[in-house]
ModelCIF file with pLDDT and N, C-alpha, C, O atoms, coordinates in Angstrom:
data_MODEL
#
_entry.id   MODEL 
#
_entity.id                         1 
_entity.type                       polymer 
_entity.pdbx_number_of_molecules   1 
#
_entity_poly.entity_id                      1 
_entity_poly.type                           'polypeptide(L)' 
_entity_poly.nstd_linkage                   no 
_entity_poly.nstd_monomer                   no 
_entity_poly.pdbx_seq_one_letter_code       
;(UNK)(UNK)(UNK)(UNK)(UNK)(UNK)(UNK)(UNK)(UNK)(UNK)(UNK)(UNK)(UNK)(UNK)(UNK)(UNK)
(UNK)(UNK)(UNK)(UNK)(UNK)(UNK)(UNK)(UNK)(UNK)(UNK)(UNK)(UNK)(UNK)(UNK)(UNK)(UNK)
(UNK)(UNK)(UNK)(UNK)(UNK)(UNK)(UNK)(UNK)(UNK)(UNK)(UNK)(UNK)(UNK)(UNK)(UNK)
;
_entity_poly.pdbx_seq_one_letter_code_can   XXXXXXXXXXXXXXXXXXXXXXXXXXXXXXXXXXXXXXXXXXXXXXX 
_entity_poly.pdbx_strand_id                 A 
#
loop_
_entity_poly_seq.entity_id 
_entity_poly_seq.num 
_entity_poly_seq.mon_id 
_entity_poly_seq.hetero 
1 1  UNK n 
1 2  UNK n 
1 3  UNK n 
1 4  UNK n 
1 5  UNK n 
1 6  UNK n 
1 7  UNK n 
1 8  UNK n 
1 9  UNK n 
1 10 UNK n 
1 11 UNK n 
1 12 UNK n 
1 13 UNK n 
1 14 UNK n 
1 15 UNK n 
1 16 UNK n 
1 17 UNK n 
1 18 UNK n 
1 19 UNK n 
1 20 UNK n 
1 21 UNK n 
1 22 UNK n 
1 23 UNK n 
1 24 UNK n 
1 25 UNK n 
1 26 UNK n 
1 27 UNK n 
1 28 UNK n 
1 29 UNK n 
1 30 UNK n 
1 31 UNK n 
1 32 UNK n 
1 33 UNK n 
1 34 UNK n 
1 35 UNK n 
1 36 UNK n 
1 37 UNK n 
1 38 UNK n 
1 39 UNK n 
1 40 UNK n 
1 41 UNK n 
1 42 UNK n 
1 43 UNK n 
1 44 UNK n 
1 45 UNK n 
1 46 UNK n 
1 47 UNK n 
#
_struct_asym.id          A 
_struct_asym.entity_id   1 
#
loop_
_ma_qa_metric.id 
_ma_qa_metric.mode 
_ma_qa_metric.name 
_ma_qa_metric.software_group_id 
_ma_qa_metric.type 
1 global pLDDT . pLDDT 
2 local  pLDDT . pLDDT 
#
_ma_qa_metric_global.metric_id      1 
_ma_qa_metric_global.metric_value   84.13 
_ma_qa_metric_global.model_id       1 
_ma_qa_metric_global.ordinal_id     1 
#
loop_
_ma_qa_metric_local.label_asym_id 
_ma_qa_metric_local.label_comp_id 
_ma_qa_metric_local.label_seq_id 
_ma_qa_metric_local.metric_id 
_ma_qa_metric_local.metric_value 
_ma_qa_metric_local.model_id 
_ma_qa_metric_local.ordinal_id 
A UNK 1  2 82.00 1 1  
A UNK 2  2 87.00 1 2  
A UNK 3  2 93.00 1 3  
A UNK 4  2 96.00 1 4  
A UNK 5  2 96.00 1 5  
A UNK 6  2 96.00 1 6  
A UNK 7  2 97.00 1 7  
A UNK 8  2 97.00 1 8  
A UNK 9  2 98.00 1 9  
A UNK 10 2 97.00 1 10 
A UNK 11 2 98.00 1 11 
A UNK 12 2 98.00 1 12 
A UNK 13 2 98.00 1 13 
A UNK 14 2 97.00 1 14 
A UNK 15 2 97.00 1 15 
A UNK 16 2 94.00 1 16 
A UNK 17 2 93.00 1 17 
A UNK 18 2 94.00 1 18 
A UNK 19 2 92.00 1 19 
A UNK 20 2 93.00 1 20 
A UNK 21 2 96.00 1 21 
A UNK 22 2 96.00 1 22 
A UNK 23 2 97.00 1 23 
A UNK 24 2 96.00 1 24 
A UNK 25 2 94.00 1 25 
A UNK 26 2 90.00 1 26 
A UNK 27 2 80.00 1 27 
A UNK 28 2 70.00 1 28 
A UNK 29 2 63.00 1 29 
A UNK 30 2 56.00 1 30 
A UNK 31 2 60.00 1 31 
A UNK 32 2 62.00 1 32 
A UNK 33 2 66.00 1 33 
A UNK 34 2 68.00 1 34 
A UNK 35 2 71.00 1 35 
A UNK 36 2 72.00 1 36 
A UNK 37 2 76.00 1 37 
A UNK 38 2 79.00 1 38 
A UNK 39 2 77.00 1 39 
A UNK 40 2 77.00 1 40 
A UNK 41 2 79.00 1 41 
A UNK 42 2 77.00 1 42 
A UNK 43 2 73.00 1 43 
A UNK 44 2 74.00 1 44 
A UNK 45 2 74.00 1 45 
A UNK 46 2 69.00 1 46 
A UNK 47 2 69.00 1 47 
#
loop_
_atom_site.group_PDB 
_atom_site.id 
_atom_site.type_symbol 
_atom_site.label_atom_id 
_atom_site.label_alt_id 
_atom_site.label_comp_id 
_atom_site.label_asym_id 
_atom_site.label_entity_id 
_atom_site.label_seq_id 
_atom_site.pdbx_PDB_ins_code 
_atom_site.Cartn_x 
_atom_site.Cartn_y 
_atom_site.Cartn_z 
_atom_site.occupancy 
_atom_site.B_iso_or_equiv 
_atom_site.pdbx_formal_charge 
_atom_site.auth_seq_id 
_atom_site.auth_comp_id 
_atom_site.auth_asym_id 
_atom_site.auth_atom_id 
_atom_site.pdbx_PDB_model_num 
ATOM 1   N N  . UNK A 1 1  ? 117.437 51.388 -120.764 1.00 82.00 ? 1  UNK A N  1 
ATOM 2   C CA . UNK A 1 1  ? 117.183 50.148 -121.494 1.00 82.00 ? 1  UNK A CA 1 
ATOM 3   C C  . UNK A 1 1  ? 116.003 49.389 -120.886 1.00 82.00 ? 1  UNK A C  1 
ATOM 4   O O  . UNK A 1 1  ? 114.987 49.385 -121.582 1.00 82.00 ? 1  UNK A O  1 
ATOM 5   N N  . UNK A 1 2  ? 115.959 48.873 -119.948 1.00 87.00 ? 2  UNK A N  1 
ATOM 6   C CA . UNK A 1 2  ? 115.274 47.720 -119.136 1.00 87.00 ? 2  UNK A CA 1 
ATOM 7   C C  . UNK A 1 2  ? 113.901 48.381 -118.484 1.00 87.00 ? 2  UNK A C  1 
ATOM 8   O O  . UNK A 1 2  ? 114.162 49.385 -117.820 1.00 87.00 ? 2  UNK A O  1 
ATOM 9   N N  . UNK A 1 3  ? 112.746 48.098 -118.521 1.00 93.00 ? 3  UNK A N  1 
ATOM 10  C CA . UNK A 1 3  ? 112.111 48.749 -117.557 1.00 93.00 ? 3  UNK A CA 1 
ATOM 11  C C  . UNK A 1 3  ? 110.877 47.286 -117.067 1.00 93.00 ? 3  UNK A C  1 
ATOM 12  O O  . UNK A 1 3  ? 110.742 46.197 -117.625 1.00 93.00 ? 3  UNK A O  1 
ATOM 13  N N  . UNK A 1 4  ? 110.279 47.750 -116.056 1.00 96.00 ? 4  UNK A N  1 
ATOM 14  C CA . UNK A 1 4  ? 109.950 46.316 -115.400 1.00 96.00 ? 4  UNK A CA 1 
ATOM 15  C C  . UNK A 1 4  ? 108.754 47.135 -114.488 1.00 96.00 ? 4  UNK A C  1 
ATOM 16  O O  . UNK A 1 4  ? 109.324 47.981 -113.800 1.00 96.00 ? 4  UNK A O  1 
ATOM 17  N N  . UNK A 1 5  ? 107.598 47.145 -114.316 1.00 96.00 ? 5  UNK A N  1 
ATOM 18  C CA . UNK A 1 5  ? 106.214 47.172 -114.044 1.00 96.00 ? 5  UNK A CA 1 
ATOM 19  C C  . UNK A 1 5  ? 105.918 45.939 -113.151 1.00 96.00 ? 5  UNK A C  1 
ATOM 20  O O  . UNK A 1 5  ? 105.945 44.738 -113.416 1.00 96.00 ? 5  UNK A O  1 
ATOM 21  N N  . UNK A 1 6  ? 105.602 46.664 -111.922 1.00 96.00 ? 6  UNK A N  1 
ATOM 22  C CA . UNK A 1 6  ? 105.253 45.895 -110.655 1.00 96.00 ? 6  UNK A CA 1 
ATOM 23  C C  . UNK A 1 6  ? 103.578 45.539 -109.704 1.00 96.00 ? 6  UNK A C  1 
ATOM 24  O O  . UNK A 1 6  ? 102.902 46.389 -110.284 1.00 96.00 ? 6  UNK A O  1 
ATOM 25  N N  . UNK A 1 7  ? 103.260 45.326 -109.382 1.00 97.00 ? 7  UNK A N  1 
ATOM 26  C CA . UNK A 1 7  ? 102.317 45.416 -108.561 1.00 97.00 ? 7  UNK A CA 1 
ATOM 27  C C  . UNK A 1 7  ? 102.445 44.399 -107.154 1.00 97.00 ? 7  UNK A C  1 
ATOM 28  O O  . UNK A 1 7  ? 102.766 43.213 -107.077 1.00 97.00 ? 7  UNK A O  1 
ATOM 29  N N  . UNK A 1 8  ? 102.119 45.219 -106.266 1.00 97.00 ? 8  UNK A N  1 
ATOM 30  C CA . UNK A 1 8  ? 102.048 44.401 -104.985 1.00 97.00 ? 8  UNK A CA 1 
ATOM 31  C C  . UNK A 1 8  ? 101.034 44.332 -103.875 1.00 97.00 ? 8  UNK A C  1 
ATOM 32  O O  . UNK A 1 8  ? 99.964  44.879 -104.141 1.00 97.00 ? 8  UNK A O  1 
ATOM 33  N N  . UNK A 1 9  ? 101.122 43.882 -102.912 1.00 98.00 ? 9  UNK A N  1 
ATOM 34  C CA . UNK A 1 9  ? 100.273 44.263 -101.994 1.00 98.00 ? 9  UNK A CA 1 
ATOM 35  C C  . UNK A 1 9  ? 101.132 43.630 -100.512 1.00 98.00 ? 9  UNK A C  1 
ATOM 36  O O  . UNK A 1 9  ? 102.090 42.859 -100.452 1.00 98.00 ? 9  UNK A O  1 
ATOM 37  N N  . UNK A 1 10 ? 100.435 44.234 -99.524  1.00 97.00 ? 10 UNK A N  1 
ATOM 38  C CA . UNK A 1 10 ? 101.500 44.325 -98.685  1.00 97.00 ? 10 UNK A CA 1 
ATOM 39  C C  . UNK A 1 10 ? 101.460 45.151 -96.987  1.00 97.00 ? 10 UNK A C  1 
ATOM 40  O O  . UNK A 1 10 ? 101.199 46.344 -97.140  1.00 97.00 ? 10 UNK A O  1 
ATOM 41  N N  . UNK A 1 11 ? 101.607 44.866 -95.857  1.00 98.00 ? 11 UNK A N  1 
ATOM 42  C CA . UNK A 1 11 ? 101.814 45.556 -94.711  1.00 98.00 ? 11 UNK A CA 1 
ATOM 43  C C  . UNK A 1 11 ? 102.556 46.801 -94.616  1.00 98.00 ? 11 UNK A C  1 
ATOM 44  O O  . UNK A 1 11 ? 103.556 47.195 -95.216  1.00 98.00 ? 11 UNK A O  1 
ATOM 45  N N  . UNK A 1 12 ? 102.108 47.126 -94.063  1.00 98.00 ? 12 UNK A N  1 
ATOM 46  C CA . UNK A 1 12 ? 102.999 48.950 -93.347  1.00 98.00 ? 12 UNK A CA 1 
ATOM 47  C C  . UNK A 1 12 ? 103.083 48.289 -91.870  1.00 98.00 ? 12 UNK A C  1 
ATOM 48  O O  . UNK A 1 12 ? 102.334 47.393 -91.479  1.00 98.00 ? 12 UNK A O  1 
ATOM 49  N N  . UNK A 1 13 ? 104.077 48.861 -91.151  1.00 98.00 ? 13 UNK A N  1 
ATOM 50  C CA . UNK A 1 13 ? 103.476 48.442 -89.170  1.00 98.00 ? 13 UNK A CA 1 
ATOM 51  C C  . UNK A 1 13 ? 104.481 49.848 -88.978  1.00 98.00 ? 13 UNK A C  1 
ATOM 52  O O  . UNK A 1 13 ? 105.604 49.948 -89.472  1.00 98.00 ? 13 UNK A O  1 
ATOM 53  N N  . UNK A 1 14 ? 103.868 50.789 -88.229  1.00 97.00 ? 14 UNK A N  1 
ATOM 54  C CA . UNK A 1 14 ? 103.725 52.037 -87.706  1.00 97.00 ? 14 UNK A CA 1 
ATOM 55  C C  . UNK A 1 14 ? 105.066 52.146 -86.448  1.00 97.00 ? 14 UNK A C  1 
ATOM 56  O O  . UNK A 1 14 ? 104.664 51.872 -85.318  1.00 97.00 ? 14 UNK A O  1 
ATOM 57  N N  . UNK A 1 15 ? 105.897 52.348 -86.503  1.00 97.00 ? 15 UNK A N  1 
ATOM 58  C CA . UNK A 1 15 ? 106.729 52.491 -84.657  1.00 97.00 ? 15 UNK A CA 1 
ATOM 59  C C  . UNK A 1 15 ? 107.238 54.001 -84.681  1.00 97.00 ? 15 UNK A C  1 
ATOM 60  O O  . UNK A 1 15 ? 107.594 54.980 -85.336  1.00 97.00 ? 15 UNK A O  1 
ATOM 61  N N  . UNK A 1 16 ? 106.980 53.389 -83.404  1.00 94.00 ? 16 UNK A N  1 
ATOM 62  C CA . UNK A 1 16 ? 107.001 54.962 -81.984  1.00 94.00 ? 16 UNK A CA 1 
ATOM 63  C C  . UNK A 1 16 ? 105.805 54.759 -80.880  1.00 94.00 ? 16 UNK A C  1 
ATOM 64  O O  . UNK A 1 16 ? 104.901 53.926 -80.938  1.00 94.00 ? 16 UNK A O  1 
ATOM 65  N N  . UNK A 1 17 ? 106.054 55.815 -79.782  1.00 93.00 ? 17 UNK A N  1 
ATOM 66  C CA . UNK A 1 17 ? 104.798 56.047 -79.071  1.00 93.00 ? 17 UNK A CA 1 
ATOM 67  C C  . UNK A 1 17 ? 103.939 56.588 -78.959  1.00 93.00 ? 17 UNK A C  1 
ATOM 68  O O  . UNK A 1 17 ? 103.072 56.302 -78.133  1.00 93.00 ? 17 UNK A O  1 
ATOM 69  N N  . UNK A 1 18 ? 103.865 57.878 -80.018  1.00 94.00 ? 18 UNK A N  1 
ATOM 70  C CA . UNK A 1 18 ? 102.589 58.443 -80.019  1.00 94.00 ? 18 UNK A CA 1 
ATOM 71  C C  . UNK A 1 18 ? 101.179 57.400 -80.796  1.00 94.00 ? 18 UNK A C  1 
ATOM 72  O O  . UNK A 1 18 ? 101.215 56.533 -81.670  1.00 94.00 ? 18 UNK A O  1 
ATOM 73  N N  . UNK A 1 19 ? 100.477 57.758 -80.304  1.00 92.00 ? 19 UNK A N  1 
ATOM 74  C CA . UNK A 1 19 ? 98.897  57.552 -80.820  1.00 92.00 ? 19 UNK A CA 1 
ATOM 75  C C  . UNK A 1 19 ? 98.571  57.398 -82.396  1.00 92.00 ? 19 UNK A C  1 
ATOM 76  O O  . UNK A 1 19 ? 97.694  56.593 -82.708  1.00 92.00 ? 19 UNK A O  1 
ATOM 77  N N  . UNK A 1 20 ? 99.327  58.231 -83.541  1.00 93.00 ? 20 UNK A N  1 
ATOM 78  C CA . UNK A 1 20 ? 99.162  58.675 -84.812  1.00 93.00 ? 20 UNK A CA 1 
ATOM 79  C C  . UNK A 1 20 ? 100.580 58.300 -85.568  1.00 93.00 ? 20 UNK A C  1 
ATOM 80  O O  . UNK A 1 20 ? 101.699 58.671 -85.215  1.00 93.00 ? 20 UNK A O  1 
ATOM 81  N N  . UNK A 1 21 ? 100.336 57.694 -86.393  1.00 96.00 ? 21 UNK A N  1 
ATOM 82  C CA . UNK A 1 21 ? 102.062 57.934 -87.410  1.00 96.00 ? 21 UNK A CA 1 
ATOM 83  C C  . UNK A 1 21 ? 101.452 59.179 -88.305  1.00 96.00 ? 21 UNK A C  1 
ATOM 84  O O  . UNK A 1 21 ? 100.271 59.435 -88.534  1.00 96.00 ? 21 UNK A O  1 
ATOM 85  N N  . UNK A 1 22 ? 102.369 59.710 -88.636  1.00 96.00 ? 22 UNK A N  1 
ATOM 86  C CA . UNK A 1 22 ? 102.438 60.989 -89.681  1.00 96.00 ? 22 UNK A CA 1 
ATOM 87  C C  . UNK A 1 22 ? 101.478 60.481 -90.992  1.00 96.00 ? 22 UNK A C  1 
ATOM 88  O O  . UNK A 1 22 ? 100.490 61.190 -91.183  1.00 96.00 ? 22 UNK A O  1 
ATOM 89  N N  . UNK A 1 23 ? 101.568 59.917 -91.443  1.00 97.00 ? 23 UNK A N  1 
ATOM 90  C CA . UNK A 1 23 ? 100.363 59.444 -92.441  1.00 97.00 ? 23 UNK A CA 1 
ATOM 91  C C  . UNK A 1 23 ? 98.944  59.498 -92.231  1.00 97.00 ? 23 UNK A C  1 
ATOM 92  O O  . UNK A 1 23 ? 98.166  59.404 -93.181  1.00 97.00 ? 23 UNK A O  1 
ATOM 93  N N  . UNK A 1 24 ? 98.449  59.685 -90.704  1.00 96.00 ? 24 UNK A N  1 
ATOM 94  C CA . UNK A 1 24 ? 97.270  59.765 -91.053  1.00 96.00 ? 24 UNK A CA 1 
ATOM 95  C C  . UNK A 1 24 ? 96.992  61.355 -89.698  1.00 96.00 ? 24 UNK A C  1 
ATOM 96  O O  . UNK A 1 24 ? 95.892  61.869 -89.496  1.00 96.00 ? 24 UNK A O  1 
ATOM 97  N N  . UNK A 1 25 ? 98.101  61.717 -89.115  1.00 94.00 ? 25 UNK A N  1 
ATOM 98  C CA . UNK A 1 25 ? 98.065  62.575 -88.520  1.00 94.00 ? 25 UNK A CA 1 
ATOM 99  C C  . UNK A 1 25 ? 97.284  63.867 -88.965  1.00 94.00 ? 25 UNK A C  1 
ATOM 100 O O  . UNK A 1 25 ? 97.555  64.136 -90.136  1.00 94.00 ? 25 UNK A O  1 
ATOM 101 N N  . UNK A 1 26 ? 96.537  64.610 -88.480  1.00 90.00 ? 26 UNK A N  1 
ATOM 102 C CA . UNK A 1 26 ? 96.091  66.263 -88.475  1.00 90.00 ? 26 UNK A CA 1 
ATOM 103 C C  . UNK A 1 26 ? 96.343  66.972 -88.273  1.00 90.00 ? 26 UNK A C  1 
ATOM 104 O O  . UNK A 1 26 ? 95.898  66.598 -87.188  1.00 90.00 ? 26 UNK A O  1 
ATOM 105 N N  . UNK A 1 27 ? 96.770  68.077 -88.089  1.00 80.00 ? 27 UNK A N  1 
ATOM 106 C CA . UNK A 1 27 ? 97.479  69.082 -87.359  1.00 80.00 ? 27 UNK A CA 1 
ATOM 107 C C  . UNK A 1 27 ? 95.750  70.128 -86.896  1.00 80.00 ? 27 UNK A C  1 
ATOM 108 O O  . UNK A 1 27 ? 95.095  70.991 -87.481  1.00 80.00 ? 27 UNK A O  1 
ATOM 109 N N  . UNK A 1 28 ? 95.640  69.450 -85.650  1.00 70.00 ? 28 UNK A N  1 
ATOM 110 C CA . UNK A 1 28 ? 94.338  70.433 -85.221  1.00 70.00 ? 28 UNK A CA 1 
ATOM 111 C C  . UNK A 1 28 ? 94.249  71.766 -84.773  1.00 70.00 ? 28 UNK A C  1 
ATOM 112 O O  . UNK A 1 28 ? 93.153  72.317 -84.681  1.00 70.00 ? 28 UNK A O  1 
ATOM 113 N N  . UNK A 1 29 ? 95.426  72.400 -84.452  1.00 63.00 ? 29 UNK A N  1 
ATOM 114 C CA . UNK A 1 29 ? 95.856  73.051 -84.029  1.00 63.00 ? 29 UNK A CA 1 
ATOM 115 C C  . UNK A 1 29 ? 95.764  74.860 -85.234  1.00 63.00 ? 29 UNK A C  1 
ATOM 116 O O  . UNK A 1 29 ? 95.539  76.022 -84.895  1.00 63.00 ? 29 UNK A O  1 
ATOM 117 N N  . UNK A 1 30 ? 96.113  74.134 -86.847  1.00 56.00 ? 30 UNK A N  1 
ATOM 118 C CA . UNK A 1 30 ? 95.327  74.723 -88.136  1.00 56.00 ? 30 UNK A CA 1 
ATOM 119 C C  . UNK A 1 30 ? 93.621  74.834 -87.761  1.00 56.00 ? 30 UNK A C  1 
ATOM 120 O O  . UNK A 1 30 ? 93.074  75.760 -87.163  1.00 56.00 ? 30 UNK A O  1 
ATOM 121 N N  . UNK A 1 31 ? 93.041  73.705 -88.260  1.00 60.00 ? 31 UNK A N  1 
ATOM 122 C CA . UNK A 1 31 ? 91.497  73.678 -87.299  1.00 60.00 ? 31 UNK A CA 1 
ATOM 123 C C  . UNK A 1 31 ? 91.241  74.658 -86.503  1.00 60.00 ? 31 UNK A C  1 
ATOM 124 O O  . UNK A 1 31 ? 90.482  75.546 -86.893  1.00 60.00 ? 31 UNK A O  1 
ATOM 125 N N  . UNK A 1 32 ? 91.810  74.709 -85.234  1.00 62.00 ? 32 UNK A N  1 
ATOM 126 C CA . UNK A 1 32 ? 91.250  75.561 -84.027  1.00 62.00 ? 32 UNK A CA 1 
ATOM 127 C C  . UNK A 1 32 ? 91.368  76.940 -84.859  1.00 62.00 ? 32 UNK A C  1 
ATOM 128 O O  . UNK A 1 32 ? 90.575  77.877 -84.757  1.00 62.00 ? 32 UNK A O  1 
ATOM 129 N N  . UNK A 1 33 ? 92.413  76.900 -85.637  1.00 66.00 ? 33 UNK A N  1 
ATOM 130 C CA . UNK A 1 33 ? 92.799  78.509 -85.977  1.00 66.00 ? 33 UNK A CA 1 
ATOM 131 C C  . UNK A 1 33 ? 91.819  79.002 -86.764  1.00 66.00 ? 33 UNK A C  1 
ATOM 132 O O  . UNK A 1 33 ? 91.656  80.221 -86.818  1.00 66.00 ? 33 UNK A O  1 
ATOM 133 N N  . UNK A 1 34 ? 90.904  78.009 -87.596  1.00 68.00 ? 34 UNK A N  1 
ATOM 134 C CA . UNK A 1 34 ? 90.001  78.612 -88.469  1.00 68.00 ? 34 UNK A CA 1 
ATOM 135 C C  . UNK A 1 34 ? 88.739  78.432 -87.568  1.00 68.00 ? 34 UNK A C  1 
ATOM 136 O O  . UNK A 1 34 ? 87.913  79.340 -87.470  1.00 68.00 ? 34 UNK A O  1 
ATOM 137 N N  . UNK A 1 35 ? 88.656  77.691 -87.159  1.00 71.00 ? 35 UNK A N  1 
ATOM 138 C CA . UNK A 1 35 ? 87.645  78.010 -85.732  1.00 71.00 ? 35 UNK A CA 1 
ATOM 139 C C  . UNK A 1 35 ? 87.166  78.812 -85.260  1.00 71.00 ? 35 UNK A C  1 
ATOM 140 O O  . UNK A 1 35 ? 85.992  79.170 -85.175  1.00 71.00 ? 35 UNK A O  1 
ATOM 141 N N  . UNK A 1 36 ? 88.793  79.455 -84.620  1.00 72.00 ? 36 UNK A N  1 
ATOM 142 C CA . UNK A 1 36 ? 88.763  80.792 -84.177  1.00 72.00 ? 36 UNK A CA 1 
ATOM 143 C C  . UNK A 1 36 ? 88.499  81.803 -85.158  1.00 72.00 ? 36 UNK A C  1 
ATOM 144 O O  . UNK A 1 36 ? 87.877  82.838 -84.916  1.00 72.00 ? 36 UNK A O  1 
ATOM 145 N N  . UNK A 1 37 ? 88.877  81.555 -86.027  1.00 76.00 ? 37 UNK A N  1 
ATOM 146 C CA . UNK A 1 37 ? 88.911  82.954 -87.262  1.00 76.00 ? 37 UNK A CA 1 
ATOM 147 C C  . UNK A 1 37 ? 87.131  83.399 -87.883  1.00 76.00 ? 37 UNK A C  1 
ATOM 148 O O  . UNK A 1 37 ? 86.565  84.459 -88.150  1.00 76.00 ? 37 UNK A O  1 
ATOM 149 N N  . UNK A 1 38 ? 86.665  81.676 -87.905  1.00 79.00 ? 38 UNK A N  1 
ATOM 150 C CA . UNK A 1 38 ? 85.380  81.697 -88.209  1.00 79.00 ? 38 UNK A CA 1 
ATOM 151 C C  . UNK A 1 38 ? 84.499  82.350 -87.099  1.00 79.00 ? 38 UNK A C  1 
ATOM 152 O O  . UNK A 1 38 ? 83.814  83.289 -87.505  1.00 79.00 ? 38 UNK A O  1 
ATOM 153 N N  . UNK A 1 39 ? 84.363  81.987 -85.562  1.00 77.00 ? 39 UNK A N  1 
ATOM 154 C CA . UNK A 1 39 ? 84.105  82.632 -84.667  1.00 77.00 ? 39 UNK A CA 1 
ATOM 155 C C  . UNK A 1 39 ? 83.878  84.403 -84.587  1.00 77.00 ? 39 UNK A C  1 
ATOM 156 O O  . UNK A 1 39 ? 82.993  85.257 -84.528  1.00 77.00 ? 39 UNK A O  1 
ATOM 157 N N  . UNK A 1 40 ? 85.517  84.222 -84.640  1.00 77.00 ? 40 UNK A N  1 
ATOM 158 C CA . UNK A 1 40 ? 85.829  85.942 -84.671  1.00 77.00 ? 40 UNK A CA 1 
ATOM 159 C C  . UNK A 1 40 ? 85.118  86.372 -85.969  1.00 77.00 ? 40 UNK A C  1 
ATOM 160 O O  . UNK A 1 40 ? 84.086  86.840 -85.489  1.00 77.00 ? 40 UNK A O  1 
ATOM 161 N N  . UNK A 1 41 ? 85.020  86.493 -87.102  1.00 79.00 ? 41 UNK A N  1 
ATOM 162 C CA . UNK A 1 41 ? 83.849  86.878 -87.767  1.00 79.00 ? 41 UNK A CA 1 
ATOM 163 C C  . UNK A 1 41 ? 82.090  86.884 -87.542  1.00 79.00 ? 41 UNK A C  1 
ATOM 164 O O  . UNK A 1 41 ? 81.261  87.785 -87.666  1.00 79.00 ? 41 UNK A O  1 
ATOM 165 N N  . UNK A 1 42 ? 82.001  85.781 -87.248  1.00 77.00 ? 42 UNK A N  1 
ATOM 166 C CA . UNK A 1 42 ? 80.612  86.009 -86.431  1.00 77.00 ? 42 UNK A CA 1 
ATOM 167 C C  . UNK A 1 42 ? 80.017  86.749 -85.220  1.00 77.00 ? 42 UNK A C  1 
ATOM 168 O O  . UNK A 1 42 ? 78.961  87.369 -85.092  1.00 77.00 ? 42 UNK A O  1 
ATOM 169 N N  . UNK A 1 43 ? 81.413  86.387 -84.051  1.00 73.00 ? 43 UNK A N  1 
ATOM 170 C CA . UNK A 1 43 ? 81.700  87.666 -83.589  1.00 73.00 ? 43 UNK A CA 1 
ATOM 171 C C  . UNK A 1 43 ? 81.429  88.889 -83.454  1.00 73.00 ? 43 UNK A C  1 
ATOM 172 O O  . UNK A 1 43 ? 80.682  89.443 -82.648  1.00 73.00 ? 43 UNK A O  1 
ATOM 173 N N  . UNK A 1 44 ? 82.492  89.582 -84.828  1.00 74.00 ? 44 UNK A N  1 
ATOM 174 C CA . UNK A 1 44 ? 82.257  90.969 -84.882  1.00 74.00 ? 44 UNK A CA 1 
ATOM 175 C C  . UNK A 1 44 ? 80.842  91.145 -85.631  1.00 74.00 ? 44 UNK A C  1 
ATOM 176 O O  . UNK A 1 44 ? 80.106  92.088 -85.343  1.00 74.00 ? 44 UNK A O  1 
ATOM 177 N N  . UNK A 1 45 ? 80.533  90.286 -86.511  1.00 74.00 ? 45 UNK A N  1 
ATOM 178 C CA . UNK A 1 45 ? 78.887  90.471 -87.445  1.00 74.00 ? 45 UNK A CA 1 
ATOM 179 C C  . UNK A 1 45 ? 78.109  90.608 -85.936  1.00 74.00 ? 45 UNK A C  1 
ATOM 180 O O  . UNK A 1 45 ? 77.838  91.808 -85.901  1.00 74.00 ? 45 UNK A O  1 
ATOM 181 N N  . UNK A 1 46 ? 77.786  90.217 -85.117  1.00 69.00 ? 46 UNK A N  1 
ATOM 182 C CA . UNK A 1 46 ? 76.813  90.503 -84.077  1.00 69.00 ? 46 UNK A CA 1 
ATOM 183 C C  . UNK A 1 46 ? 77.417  91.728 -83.114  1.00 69.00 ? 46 UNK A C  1 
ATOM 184 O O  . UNK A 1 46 ? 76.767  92.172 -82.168  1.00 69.00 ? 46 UNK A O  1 
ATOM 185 N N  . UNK A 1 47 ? 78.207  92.018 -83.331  1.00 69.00 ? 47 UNK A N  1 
ATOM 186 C CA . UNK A 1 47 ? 78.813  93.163 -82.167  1.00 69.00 ? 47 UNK A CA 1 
ATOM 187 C C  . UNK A 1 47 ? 78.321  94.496 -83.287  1.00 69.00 ? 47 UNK A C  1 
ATOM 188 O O  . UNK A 1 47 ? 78.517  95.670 -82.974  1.00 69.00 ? 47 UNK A O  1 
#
């Protein structure tokens, strides 16, 4: 029946102790892997 359309605006505040909340976190650790993968192709192209 009812429906109701909002808009707001508004704070987030982040807790814990790491450095990053999950929202804006990276996982670099993917990165290094294509890094490496990219590497290792260039790599073997010169070997």
């Amino acid at each position: 029946a009812g429906g109701i359309f909002s808009g707001t605006i508004g704070l987030t505040v982040y807790l814990g102790s790491h450095e990053e909340h999950a929202d804006w976190y990276v996982d670099s650790s993917v990165k290094d892997e294509e890094v490496d993968a990219l590497k290792k192709r260039v790599g073997d192209l010169e070997t």
